[in-house]
Protein backbone atom coordinates (compact mmCIF):
# COMPACT_ATOMS: atom_id res chain seq x y z
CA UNK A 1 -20.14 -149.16 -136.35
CA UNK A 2 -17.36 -149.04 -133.74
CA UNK A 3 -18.13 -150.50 -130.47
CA UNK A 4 -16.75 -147.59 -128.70
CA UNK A 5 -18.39 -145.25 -130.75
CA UNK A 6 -21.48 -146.57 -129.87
CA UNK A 7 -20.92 -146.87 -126.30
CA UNK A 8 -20.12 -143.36 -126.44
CA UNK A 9 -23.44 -142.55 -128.55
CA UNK A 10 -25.19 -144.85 -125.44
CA UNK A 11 -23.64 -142.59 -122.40
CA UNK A 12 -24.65 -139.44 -124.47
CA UNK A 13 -28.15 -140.51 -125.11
CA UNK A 14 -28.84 -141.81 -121.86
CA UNK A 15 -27.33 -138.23 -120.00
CA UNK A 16 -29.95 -136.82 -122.26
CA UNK A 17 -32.87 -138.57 -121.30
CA UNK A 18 -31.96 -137.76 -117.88
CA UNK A 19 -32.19 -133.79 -119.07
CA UNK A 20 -35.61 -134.64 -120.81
CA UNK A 21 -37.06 -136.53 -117.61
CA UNK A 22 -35.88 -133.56 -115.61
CA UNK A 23 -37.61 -130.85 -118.06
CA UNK A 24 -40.51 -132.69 -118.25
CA UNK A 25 -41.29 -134.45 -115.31
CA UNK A 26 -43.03 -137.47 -116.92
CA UNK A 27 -41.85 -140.47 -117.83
CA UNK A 28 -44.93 -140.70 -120.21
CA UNK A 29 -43.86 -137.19 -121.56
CA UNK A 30 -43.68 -137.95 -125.85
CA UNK A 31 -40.42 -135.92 -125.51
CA UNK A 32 -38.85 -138.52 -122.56
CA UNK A 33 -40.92 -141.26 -124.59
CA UNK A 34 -39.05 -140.53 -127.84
CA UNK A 35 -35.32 -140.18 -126.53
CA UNK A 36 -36.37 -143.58 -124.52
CA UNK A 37 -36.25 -145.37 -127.60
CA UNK A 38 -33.86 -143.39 -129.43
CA UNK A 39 -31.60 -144.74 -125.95
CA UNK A 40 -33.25 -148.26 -126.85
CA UNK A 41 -31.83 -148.37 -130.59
CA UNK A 42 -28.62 -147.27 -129.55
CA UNK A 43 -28.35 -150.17 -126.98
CA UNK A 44 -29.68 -152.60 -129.31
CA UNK A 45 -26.64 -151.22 -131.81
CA UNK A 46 -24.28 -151.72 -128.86
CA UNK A 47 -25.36 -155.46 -128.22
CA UNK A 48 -25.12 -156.35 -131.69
CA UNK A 49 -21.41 -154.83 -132.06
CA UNK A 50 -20.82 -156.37 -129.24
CA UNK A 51 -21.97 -160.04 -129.66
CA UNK A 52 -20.11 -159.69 -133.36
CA UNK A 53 -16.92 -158.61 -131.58
């Protein structure tokens, strides 16, 4: 995948755990817990396009 794509997927994911933590309140919320590591996968993507590039 792109590396701007993903960076793009990144800012988009993180701005929506941001929406989560405010609707929920809790950082152990499953709902912030889930897009946490859906955030976490997306980095990971980003570092690996990135240490290919």
């Amino acid at each position: 995948m792109n590396q701007g794509v993903t960076l793009l997927r990144v800012e988009r994911a993180r701005k929506r755990l941001y929406q989560v933590q405010k609707k929920y309140g809790f950082l152990t919320h499953p709902k912030v817990i889930e897009q946490s590591r859906k955030l976490d996968d997306l980095l990971n993507q980003y570092q690996t396009c990135k240490s290919k590039s």
